[in-house]
PDB file of N, CA and C in Angstrom:
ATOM      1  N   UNK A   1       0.814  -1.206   0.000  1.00  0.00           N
ATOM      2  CA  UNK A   1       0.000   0.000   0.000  1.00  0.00           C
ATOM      3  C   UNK A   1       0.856   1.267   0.000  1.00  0.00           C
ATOM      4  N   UNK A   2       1.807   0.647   0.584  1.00  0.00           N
ATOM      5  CA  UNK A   2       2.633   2.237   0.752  1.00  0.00           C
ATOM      6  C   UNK A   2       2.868   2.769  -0.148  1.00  0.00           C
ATOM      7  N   UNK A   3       3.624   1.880  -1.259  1.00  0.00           N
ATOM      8  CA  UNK A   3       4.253   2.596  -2.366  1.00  0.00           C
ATOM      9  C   UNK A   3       3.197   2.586  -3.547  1.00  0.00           C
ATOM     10  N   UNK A   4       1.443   2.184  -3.489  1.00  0.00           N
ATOM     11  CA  UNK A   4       0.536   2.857  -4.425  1.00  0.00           C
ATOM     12  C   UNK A   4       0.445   4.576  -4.112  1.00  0.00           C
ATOM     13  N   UNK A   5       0.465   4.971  -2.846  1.00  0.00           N
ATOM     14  CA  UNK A   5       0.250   6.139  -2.495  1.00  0.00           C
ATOM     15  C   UNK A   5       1.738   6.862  -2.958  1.00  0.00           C
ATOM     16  N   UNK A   6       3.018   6.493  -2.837  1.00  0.00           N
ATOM     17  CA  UNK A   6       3.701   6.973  -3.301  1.00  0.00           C
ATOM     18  C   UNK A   6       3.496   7.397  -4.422  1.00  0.00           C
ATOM     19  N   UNK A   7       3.297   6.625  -5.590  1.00  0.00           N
ATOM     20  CA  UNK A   7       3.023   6.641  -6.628  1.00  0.00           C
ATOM     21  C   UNK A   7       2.018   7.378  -7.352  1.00  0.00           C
ATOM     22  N   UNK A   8       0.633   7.521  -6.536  1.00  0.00           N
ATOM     23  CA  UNK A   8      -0.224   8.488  -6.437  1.00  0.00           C
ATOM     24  C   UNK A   8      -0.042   9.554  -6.313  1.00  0.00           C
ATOM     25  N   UNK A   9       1.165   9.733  -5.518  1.00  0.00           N
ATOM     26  CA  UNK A   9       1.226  11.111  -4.888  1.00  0.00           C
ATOM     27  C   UNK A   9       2.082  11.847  -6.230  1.00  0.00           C
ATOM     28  N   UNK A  10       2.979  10.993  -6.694  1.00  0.00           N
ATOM     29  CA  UNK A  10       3.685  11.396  -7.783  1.00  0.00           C
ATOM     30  C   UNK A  10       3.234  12.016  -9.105  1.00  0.00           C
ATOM     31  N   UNK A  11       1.975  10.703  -9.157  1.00  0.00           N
ATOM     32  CA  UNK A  11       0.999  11.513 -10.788  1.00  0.00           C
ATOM     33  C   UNK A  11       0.645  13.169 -10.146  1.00  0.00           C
ATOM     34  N   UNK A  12       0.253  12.902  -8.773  1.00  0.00           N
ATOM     35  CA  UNK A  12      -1.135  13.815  -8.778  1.00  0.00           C
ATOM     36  C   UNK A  12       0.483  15.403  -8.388  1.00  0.00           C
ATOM     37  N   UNK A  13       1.754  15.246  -8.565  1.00  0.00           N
ATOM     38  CA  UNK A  13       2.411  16.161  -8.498  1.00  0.00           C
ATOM     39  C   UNK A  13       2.902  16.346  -9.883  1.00  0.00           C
ATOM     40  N   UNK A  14       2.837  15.697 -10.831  1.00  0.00           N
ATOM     41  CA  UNK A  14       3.189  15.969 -12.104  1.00  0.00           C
ATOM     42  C   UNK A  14       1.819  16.280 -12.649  1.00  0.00           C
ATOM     43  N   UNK A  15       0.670  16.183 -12.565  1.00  0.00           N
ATOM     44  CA  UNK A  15      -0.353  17.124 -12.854  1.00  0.00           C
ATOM     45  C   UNK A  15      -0.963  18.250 -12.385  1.00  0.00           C
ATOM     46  N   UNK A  16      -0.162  18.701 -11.249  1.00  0.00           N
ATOM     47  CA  UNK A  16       0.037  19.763 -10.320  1.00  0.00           C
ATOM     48  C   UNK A  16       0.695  20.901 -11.466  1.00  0.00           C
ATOM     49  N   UNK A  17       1.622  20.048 -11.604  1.00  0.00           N
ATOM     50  CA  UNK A  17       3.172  20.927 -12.527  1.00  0.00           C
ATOM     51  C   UNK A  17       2.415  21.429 -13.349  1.00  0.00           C
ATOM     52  N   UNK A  18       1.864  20.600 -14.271  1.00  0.00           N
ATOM     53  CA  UNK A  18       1.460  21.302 -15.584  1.00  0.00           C
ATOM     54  C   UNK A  18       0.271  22.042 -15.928  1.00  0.00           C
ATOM     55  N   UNK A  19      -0.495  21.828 -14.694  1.00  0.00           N
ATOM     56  CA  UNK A  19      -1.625  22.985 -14.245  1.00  0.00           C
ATOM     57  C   UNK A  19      -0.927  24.358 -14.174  1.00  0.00           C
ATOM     58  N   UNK A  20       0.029  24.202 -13.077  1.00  0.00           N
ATOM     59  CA  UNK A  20       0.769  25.626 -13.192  1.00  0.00           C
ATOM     60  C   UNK A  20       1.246  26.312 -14.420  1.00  0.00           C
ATOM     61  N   UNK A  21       1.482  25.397 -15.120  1.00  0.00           N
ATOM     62  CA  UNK A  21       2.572  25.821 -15.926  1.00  0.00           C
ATOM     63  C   UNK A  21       1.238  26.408 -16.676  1.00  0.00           C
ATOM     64  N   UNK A  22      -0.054  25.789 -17.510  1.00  0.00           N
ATOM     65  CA  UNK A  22      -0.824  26.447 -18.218  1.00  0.00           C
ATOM     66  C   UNK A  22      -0.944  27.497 -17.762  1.00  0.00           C
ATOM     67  N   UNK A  23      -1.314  27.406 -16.266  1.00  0.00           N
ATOM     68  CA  UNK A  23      -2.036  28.939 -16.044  1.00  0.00           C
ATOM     69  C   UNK A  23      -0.579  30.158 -16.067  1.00  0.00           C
ATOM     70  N   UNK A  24       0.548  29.834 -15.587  1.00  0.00           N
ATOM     71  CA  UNK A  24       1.733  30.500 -15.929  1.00  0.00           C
ATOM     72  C   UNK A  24       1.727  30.662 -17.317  1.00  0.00           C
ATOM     73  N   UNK A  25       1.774  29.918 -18.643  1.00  0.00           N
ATOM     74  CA  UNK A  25       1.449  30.378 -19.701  1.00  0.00           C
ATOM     75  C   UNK A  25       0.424  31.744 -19.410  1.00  0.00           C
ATOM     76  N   UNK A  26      -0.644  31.156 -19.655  1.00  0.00           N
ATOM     77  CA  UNK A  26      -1.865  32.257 -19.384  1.00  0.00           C
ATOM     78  C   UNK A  26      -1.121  33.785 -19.114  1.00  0.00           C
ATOM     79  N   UNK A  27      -0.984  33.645 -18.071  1.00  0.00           N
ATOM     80  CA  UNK A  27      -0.052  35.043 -17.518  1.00  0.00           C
ATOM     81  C   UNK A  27       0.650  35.363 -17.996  1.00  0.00           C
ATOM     82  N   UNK A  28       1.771  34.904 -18.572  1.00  0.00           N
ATOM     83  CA  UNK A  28       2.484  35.435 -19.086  1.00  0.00           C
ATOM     84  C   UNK A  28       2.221  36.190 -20.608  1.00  0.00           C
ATOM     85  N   UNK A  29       1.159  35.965 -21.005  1.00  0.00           N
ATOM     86  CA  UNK A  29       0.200  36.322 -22.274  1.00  0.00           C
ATOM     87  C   UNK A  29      -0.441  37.514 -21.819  1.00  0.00           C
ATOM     88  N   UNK A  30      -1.298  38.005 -20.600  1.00  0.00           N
ATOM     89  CA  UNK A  30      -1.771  38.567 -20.219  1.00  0.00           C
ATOM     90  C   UNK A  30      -1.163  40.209 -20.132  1.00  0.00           C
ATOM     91  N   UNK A  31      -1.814  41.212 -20.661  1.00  0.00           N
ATOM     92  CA  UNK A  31      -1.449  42.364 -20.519  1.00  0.00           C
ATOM     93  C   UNK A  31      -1.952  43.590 -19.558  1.00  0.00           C
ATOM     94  N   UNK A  32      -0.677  43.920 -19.182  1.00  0.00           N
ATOM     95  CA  UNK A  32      -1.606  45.315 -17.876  1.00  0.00           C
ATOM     96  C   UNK A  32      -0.789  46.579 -18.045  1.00  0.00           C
ATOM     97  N   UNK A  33      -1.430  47.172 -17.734  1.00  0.00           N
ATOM     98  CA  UNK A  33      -1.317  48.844 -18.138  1.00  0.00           C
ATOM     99  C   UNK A  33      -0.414  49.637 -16.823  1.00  0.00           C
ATOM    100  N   UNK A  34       0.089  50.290 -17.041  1.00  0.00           N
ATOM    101  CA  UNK A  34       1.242  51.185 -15.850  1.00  0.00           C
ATOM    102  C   UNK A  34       0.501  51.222 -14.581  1.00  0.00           C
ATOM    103  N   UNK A  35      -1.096  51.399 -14.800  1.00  0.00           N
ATOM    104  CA  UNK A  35      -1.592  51.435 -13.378  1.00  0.00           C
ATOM    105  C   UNK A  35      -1.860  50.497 -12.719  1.00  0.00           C
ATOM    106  N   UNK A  36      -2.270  49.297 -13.504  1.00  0.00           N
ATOM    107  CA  UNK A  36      -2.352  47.966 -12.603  1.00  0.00           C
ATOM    108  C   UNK A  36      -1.238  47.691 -12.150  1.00  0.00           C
ATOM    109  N   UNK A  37      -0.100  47.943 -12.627  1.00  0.00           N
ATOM    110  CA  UNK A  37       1.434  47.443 -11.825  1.00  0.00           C
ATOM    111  C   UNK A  37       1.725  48.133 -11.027  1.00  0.00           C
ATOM    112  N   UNK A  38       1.408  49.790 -10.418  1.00  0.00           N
ATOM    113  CA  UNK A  38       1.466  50.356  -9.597  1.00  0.00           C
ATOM    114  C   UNK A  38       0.494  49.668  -8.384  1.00  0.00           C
ATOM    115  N   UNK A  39      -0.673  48.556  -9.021  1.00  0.00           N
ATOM    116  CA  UNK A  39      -1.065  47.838  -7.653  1.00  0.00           C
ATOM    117  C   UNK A  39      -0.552  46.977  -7.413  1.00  0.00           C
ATOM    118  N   UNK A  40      -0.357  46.135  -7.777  1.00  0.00           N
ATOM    119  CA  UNK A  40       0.327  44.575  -7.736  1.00  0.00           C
ATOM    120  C   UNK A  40       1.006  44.667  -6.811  1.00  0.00           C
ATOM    121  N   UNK A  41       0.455  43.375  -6.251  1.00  0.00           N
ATOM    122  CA  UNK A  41       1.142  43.058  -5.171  1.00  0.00           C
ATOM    123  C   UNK A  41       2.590  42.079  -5.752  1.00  0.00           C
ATOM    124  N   UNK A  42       2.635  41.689  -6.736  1.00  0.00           N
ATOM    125  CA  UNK A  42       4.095  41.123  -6.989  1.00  0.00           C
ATOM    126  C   UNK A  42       5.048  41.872  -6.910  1.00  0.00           C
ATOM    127  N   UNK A  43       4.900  43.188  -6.956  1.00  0.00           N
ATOM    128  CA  UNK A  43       6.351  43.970  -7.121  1.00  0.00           C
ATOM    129  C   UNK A  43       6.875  44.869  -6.177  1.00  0.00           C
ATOM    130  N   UNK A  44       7.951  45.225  -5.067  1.00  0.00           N
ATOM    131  CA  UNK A  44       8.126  46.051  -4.125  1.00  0.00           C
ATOM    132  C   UNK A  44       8.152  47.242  -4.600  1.00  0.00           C
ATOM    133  N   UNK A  45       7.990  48.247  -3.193  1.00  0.00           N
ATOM    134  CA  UNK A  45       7.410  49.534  -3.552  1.00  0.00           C
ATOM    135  C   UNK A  45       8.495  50.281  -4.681  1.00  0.00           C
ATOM    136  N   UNK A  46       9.906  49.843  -4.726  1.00  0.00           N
ATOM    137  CA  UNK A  46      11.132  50.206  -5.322  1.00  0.00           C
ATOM    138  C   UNK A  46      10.444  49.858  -6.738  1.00  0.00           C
ATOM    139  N   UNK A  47      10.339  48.845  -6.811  1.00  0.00           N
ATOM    140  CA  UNK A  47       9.913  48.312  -8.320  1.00  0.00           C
ATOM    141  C   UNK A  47       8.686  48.545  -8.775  1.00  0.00           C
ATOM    142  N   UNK A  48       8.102  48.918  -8.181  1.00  0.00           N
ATOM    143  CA  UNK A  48       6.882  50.172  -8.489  1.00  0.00           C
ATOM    144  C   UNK A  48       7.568  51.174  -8.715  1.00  0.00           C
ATOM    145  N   UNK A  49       7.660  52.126  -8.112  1.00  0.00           N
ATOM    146  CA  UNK A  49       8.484  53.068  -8.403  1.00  0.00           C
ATOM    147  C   UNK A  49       9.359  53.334  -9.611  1.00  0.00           C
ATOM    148  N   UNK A  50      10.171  52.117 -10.118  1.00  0.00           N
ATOM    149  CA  UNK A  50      10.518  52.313 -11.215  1.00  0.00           C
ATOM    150  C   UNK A  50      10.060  51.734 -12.122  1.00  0.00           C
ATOM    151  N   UNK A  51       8.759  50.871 -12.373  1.00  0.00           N
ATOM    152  CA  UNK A  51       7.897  50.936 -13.516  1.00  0.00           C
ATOM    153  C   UNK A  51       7.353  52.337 -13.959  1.00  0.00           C
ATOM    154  N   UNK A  52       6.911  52.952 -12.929  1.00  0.00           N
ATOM    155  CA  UNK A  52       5.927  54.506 -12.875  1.00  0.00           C
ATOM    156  C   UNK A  52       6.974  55.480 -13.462  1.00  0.00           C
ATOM    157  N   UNK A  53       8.388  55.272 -13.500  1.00  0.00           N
ATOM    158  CA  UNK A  53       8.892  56.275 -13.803  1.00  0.00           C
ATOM    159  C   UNK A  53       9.614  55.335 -15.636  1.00  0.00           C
ATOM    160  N   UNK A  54       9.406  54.089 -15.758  1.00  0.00           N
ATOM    161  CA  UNK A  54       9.942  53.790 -17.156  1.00  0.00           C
ATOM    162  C   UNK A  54       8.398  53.767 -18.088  1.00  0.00           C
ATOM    163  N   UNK A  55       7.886  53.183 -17.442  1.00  0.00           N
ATOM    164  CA  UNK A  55       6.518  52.908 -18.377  1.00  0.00           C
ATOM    165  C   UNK A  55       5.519  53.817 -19.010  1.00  0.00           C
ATOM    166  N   UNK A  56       5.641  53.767 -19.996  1.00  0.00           N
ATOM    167  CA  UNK A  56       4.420  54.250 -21.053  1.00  0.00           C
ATOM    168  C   UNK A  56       3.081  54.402 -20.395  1.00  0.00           C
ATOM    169  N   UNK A  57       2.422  55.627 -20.548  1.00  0.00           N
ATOM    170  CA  UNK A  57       1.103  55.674 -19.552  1.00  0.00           C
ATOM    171  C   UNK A  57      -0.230  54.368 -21.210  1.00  0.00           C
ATOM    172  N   UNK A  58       0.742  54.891 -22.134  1.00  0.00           N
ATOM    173  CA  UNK A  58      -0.838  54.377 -22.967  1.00  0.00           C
ATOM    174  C   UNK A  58      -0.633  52.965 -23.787  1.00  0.00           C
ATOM    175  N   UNK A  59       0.481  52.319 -23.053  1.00  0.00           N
ATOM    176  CA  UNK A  59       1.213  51.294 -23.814  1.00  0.00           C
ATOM    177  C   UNK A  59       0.889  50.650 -22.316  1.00  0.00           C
ATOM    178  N   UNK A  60       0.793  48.895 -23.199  1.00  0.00           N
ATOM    179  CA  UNK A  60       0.239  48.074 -21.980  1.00  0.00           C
ATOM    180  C   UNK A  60       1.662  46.582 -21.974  1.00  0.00           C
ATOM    181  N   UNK A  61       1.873  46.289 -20.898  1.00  0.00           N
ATOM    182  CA  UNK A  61       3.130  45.009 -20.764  1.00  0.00           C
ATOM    183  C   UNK A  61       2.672  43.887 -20.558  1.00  0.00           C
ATOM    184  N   UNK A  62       3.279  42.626 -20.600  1.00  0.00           N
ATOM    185  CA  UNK A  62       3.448  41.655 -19.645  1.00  0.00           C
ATOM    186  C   UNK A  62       4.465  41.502 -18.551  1.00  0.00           C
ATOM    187  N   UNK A  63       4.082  40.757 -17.974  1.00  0.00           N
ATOM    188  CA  UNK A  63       4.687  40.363 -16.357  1.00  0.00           C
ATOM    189  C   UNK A  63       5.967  40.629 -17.110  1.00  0.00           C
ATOM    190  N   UNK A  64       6.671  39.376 -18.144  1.00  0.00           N
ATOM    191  CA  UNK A  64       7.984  39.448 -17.965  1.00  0.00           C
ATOM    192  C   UNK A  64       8.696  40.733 -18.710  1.00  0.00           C
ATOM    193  N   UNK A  65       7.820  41.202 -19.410  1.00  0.00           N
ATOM    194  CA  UNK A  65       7.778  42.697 -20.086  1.00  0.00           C
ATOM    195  C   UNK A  65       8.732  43.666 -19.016  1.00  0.00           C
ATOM    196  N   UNK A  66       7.368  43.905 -18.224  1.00  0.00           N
ATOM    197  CA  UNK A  66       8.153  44.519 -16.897  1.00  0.00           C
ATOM    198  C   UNK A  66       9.031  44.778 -16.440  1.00  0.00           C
ATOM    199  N   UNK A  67       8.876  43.304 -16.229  1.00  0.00           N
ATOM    200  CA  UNK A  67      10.523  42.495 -14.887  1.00  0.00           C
ATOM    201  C   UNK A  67      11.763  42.861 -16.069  1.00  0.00           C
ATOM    202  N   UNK A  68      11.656  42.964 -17.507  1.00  0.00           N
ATOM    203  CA  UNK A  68      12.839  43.221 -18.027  1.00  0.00           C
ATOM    204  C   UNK A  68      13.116  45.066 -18.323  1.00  0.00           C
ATOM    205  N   UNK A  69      11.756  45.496 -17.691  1.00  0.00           N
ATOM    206  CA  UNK A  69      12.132  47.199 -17.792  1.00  0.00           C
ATOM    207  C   UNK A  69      13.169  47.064 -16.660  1.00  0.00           C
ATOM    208  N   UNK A  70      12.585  46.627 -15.181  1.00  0.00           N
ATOM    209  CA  UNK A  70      13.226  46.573 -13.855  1.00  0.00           C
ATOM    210  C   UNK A  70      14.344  46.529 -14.067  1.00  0.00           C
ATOM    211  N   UNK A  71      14.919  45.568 -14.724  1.00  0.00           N
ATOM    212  CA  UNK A  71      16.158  44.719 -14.799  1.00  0.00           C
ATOM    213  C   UNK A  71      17.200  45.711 -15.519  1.00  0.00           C
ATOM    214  N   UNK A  72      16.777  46.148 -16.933  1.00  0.00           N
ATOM    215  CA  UNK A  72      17.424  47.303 -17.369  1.00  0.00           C
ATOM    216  C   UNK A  72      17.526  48.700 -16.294  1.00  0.00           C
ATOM    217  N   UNK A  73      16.728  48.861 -15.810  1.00  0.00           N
ATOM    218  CA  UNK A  73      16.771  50.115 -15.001  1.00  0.00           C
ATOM    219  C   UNK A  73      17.985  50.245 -13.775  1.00  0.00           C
ATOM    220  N   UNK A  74      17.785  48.909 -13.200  1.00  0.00           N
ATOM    221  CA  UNK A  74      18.905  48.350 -12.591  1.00  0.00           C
ATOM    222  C   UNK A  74      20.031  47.968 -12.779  1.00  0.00           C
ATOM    223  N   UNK A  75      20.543  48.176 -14.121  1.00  0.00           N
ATOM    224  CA  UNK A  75      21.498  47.517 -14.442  1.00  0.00           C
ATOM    225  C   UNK A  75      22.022  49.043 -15.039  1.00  0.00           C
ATOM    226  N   UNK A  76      21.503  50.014 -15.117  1.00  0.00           N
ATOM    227  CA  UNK A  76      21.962  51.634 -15.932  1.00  0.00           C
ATOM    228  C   UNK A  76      21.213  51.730 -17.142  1.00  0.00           C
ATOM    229  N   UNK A  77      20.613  50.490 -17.758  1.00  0.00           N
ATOM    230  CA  UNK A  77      20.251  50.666 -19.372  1.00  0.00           C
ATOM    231  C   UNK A  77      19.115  51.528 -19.870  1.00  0.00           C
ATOM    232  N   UNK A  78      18.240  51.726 -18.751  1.00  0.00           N
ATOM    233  CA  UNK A  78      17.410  52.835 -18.835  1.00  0.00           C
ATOM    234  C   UNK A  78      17.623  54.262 -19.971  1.00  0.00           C
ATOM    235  N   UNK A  79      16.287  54.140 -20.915  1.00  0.00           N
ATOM    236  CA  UNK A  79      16.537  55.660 -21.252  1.00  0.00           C
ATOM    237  C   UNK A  79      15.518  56.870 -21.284  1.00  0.00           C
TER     238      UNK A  79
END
């Protein structure tokens, strides 16, 4: 018995995975505008801060959109 539940436990974590991963697809497709990222709770107040000061008020991103303004901004590449 033991090792059916092992085994169980295993499918039901590799169909875990790829649940995430769709809905992570999903998101990462998904677009939001300078003001929804000024709410989000994913990003610290710093990284707010410097979306609000890189981002386009009428141009809309994705998540990893973003995270690669951040990343430039942080790194000097900002213009």
């Amino acid at each position: 018995m033991k090792g059916i539940g092992g085994a169980l436990a295993m499918f039901t974590k590799k169909e875990a995975d790829r649940k995430n991963y769709e809905v992570e697809q999903q998101h990462n497709d998904t677009r939001y505008n300078k003001a929804q990222f000024a709410e989000a709770r994913l990003f610290s107040r710093i990284e707010k801060d410097i979306l609000a000061a890189v981002l386009l008020e009428q141009e809309t991103y994705t998540l990893r959109e973003a995270q690669q303004h951040i990343q430039q901004f942080m790194n000097g590449e900002a213009q």
